[in-house]
N, C-alpha and C. Protein backbone atom coordinates (compact mmCIF):
# COMPACT_ATOMS: atom_id res chain seq x y z
N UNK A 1 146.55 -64.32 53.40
CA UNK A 1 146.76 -62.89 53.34
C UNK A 1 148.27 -62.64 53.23
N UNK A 2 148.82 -61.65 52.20
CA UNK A 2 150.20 -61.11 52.33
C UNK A 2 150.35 -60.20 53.16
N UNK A 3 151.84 -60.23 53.70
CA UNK A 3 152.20 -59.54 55.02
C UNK A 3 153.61 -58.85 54.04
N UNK A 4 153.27 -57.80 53.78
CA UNK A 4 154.15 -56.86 52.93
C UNK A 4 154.71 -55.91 53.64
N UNK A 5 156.10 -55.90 53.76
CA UNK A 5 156.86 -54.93 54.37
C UNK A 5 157.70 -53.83 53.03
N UNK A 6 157.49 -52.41 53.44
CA UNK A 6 158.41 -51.68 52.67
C UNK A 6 159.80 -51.15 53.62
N UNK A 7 160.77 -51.03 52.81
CA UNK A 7 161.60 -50.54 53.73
C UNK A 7 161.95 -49.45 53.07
N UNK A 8 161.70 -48.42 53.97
CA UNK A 8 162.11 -47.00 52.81
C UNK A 8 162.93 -45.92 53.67
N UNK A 9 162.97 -44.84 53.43
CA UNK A 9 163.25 -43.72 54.24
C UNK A 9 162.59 -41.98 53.37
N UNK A 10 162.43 -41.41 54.44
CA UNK A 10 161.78 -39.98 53.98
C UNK A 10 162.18 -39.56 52.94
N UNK A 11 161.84 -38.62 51.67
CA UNK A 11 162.42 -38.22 50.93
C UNK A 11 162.90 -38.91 50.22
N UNK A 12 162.47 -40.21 49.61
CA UNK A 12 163.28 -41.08 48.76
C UNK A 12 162.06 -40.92 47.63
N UNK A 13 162.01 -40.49 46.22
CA UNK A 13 160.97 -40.76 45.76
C UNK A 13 160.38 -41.92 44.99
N UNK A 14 161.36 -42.76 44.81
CA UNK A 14 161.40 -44.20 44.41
C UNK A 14 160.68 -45.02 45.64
N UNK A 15 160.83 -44.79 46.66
CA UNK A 15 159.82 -45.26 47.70
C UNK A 15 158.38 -44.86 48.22
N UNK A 16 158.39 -43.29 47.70
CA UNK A 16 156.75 -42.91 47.50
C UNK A 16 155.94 -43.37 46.37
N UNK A 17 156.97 -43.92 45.19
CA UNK A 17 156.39 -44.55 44.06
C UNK A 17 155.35 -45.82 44.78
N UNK A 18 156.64 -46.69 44.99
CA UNK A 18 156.49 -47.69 45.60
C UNK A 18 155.24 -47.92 46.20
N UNK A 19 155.17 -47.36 47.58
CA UNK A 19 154.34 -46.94 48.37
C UNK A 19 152.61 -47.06 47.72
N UNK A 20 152.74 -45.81 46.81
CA UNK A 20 151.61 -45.86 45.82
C UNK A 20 151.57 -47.13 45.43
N UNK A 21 152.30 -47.83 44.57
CA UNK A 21 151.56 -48.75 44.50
C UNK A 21 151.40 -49.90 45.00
N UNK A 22 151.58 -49.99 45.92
CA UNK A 22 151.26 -50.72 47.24
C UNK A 22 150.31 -50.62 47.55
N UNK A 23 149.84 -49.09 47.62
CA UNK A 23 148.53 -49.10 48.24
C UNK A 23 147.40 -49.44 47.48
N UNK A 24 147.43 -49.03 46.27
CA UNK A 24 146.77 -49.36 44.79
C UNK A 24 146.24 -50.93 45.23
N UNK A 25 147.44 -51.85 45.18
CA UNK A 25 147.79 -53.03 45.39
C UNK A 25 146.08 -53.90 46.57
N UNK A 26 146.64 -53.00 47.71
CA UNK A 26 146.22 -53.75 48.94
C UNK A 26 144.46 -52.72 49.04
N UNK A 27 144.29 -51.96 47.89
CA UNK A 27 142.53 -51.69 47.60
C UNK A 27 141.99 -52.90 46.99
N UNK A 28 142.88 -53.31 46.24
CA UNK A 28 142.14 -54.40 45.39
C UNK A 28 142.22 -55.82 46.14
N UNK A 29 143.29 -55.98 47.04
CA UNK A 29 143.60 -57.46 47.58
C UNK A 29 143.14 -57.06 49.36
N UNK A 30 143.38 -58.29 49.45
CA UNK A 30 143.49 -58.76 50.95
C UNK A 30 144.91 -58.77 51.45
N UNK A 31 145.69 -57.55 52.15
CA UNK A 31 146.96 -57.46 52.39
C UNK A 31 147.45 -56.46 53.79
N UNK A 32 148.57 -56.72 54.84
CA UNK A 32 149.00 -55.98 55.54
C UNK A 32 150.34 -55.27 54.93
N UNK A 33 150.32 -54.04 55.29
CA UNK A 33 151.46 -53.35 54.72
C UNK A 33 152.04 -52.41 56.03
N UNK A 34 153.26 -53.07 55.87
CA UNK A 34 154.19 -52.62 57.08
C UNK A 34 155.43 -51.53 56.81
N UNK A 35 155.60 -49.86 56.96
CA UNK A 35 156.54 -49.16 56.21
C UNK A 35 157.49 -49.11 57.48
N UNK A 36 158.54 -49.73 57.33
CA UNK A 36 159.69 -49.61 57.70
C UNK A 36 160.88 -48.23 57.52
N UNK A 37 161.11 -46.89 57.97
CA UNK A 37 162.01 -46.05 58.01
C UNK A 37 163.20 -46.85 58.27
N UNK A 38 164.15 -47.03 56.98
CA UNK A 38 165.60 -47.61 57.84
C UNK A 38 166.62 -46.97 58.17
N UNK A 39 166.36 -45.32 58.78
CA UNK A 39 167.22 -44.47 59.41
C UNK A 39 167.00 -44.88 60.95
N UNK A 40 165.86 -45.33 61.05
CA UNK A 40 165.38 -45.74 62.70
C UNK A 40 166.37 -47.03 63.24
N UNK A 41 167.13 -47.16 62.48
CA UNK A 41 167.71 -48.74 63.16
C UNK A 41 168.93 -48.78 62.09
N UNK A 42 170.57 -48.46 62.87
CA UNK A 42 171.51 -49.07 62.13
C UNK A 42 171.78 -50.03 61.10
N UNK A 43 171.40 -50.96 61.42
CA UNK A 43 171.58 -52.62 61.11
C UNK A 43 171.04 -52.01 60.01
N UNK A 44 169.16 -51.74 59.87
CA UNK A 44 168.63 -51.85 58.29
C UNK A 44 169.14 -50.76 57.64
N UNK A 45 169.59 -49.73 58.48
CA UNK A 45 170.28 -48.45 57.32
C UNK A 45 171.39 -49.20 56.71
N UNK A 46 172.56 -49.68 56.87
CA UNK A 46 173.53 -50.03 56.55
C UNK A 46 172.82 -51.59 55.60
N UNK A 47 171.71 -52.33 55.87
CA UNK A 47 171.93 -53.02 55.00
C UNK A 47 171.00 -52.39 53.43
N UNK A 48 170.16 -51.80 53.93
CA UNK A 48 169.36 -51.40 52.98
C UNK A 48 169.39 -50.03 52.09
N UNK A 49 170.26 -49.21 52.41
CA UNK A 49 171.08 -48.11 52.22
C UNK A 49 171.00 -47.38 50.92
N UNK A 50 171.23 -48.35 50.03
CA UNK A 50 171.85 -48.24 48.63
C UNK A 50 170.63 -48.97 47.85
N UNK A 51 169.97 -49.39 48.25
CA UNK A 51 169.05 -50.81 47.91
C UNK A 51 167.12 -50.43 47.55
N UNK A 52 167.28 -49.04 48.86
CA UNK A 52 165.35 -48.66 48.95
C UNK A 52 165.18 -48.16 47.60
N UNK A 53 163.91 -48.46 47.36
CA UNK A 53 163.01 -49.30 48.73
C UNK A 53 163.11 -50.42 48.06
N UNK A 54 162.99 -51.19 49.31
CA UNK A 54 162.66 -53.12 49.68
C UNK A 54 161.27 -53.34 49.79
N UNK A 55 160.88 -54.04 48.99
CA UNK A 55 159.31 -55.20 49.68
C UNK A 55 159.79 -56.33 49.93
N UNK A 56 159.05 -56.53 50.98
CA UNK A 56 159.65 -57.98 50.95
C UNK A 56 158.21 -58.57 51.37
N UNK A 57 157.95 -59.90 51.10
CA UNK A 57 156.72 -60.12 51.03
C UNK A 57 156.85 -61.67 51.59
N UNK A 58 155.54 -62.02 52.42
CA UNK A 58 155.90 -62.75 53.78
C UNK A 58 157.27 -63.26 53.78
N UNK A 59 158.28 -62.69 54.57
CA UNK A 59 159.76 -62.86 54.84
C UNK A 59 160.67 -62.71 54.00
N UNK A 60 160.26 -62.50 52.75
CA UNK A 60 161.04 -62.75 51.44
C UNK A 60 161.61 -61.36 50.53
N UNK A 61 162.54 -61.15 50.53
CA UNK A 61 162.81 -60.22 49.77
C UNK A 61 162.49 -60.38 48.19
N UNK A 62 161.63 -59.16 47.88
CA UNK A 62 161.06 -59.95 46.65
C UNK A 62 161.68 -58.72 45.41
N UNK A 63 161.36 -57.20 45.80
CA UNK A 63 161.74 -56.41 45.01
C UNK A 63 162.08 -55.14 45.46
N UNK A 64 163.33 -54.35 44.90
CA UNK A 64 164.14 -53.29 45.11
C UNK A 64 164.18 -52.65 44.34
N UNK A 65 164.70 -51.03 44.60
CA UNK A 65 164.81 -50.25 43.62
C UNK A 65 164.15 -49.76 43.23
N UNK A 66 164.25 -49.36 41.67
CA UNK A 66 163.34 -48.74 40.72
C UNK A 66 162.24 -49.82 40.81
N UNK A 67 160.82 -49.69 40.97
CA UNK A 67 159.95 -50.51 41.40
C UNK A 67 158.45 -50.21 40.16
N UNK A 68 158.18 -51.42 39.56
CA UNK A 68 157.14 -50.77 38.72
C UNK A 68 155.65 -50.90 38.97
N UNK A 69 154.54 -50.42 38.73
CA UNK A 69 153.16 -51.14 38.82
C UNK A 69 153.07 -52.62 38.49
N UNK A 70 153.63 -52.85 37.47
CA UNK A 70 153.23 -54.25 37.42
C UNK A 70 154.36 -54.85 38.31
N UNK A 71 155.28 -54.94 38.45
CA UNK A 71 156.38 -55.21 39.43
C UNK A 71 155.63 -55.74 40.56
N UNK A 72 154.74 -54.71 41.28
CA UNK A 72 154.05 -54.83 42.69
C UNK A 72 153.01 -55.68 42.28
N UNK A 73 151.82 -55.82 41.27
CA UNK A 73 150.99 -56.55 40.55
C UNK A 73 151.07 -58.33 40.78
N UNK A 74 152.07 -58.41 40.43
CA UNK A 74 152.93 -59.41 40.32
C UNK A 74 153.24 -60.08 42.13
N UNK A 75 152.85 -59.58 42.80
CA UNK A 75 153.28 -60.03 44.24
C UNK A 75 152.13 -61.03 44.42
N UNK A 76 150.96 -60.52 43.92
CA UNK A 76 149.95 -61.28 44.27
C UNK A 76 149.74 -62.85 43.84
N UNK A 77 150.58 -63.52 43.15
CA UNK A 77 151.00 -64.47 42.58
C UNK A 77 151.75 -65.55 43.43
N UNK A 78 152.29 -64.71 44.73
CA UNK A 78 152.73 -65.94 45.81
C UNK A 78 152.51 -66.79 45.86
C-alpha cells in the first residue's frame, strides 16, 4: 500500500488540484493519504513555501508544483 503525503496550505489552488487528484487516485488504488497544512509547523513552512504542493510518496519526495493527472497516475508505478 502507498502512504502518500500532500503538503499544502489553504487557499493554494495548485494544491486543491492536486488534492483532486489524489483522491481520483486512491478510488481506484489501495492508498493512505496524509494532508499536511505547512503553516502549522515552521520548519515545513520555510521548507516547503515556494515549492506546494509536495507529494511525497512512502518517504520520498516525488512531485511539486504545478501537478498533473497523469503526474499523480504515475505514482502508482513505485
Amino acid at each position: 500500500m502507498l502512504h502518500v503525503t500532500l503538503y499544502s496550505k489553504a487557499g493554494c489552488h495548485l494544491c486543491d488540484e492536486a488534492r483532486a487528484h489524489l483522491e481520483e487516485l486512491a478510488a481506484a488504488h489501495e492508498m493512505e493519504i496524509d494532508e499536511i497544512d505547512i503553516r502549522r509547523d515552521d520548519a515545513l513552512f520555510e521548507r516547503y513555501r515556494y515549492r506546494i504542493p509536495v507529494i511525497v510518496v512512502n518517504g520520498v519526495e516525488r512531485l511539486e508544483g504545478r501537478i498533473e493527472a497523469a503526474d499523480v497516475q504515475a505514482l502508482i508505478s513505485v
